[in-house]
N, C-alpha and C. Protein backbone atom coordinates (compact mmCIF):
# COMPACT_ATOMS: atom_id res chain seq x y z
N UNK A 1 52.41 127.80 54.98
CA UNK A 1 52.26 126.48 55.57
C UNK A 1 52.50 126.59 57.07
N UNK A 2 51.79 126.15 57.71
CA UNK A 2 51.96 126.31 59.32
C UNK A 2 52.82 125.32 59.54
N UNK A 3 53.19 125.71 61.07
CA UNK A 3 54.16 124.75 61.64
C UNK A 3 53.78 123.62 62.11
N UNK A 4 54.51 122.47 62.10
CA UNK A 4 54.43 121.19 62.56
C UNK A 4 54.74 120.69 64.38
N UNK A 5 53.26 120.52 64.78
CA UNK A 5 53.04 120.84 66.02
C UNK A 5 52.71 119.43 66.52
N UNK A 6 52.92 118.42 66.10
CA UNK A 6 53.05 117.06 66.59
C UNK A 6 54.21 116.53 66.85
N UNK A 7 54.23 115.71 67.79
CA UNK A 7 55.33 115.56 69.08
C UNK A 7 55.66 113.87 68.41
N UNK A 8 56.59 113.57 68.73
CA UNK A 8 57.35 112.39 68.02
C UNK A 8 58.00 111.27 69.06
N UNK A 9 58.33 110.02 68.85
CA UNK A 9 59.17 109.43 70.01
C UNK A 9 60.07 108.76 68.54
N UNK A 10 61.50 108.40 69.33
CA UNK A 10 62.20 107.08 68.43
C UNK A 10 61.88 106.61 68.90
N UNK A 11 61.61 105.46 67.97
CA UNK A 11 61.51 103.35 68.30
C UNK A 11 62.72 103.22 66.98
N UNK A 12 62.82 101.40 68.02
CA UNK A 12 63.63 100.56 66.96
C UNK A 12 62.35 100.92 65.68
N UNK A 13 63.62 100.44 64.68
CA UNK A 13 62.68 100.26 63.10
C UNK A 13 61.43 99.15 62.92
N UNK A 14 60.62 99.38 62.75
CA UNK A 14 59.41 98.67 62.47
C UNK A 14 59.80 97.16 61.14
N UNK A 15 60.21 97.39 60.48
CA UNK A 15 60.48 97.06 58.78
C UNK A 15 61.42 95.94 58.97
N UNK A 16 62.98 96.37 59.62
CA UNK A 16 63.76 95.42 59.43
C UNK A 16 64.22 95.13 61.34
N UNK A 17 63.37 95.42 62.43
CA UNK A 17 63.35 95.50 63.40
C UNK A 17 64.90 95.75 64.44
N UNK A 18 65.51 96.83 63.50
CA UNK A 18 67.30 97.39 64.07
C UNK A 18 67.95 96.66 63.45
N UNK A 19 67.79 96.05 62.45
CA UNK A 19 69.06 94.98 61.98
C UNK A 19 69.70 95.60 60.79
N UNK A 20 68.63 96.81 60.29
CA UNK A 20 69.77 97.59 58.87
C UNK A 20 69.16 96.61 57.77
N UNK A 21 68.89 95.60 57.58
CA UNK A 21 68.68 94.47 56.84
C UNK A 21 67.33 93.87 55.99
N UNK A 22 66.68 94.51 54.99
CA UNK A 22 65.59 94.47 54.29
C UNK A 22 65.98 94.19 53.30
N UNK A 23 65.05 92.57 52.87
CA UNK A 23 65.13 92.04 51.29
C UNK A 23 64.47 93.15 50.78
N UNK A 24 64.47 93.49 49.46
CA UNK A 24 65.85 93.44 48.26
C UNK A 24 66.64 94.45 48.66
N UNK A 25 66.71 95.34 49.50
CA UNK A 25 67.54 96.42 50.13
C UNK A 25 69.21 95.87 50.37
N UNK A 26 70.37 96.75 50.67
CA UNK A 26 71.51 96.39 51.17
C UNK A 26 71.26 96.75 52.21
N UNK A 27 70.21 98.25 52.24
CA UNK A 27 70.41 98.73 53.85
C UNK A 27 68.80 99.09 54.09
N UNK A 28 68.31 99.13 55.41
CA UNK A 28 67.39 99.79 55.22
C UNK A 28 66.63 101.09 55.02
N UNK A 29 65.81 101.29 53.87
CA UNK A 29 65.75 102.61 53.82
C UNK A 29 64.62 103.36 54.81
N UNK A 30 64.03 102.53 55.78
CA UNK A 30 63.47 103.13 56.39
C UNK A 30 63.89 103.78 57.80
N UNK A 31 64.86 103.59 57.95
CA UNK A 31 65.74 103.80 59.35
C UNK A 31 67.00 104.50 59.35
N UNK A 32 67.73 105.11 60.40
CA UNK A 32 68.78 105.54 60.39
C UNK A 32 70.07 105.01 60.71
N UNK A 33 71.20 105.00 60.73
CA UNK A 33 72.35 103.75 60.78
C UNK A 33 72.02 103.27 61.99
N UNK A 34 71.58 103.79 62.92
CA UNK A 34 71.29 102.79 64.06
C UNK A 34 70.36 102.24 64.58
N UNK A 35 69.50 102.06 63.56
CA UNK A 35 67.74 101.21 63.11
C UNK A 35 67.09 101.27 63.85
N UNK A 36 66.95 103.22 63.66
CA UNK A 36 65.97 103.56 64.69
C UNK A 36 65.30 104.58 63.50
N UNK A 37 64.07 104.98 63.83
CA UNK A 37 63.21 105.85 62.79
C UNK A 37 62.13 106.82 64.37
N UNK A 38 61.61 107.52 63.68
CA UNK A 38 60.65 108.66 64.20
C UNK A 38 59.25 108.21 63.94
N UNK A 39 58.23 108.24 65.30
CA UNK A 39 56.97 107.96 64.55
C UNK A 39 56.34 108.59 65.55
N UNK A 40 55.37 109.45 64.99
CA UNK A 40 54.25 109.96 65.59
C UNK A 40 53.85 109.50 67.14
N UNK A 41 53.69 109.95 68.15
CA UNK A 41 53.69 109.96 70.07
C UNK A 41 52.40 110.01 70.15
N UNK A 42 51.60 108.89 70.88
CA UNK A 42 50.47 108.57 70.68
C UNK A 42 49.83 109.24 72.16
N UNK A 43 49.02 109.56 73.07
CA UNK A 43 48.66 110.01 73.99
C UNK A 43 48.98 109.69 74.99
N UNK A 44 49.23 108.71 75.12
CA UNK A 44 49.47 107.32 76.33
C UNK A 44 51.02 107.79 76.63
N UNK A 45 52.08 107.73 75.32
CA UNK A 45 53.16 107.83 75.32
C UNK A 45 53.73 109.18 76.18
N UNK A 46 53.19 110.14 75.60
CA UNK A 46 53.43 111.48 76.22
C UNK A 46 53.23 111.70 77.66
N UNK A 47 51.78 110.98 78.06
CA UNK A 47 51.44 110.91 79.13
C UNK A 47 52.37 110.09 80.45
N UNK A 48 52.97 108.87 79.45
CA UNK A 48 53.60 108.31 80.39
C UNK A 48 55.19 108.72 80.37
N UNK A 49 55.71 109.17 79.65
CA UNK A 49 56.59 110.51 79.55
C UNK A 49 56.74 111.15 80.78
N UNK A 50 56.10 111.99 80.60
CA UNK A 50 55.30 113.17 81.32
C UNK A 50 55.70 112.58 83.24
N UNK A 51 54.83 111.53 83.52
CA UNK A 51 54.87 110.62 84.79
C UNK A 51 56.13 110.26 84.88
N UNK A 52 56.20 110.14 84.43
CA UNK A 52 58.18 109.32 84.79
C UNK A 52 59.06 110.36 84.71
N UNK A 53 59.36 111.42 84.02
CA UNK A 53 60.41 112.34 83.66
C UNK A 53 60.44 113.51 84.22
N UNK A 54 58.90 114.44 84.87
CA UNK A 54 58.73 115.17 85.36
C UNK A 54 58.53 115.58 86.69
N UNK A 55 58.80 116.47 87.42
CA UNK A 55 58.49 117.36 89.19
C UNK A 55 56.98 117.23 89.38
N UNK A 56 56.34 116.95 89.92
CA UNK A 56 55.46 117.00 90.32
C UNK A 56 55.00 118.55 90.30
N UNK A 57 56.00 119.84 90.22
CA UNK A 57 55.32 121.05 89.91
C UNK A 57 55.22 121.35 88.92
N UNK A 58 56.19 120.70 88.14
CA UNK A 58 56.16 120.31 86.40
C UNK A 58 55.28 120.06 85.90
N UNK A 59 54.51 118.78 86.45
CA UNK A 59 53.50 118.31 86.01
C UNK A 59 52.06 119.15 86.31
N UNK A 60 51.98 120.06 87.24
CA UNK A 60 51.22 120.84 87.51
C UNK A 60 51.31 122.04 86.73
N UNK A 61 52.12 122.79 86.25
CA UNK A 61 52.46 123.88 85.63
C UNK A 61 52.09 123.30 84.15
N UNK A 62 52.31 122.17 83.94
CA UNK A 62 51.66 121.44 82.59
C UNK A 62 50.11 121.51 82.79
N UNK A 63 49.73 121.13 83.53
CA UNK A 63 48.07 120.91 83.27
C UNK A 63 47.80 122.09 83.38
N UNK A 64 47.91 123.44 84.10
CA UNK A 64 47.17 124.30 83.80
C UNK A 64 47.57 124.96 82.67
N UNK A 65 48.72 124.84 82.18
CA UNK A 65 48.75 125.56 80.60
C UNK A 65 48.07 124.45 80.14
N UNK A 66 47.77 123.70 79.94
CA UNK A 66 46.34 122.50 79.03
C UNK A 66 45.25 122.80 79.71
N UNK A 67 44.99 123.46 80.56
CA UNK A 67 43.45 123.51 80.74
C UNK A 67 43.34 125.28 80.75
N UNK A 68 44.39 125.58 79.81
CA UNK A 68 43.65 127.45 79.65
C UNK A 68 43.55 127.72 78.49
């Protein structure tokens, strides 16, 4: 099985929106105690990531490993 090569962000929980709190549930099972879950990093996300968090040689040393 190959490795898992998709990149992730937390968000609040989708389901019970951070509150822990889903009818018929006590807790929610889609989230972690602090009603947050993992979901798939959409292009935009990474990208704007990327702009905000990185050196400007960073960001250059990034594009040419993506464009080889």
């Amino acid at each position: 099985m190959g490795e898992d090569r998709r990149l992730y962000v937390k968000i609040v929980c989708t389901f019970c929106a951070g509150t822990r709190k889903l009818y018929p549930y006590s807790v929610c099972p889609y989230c972690d105690k602090t009603g947050t879950t993992y979901v798939e990093a959409n292009i935009k996300s990474i990208a704007s990531y990327c702009n905000g968090n990185l050196t400007p040689e960073e960001l250059l040393k990034l594009k040419d490993l993506l464009n080889s």
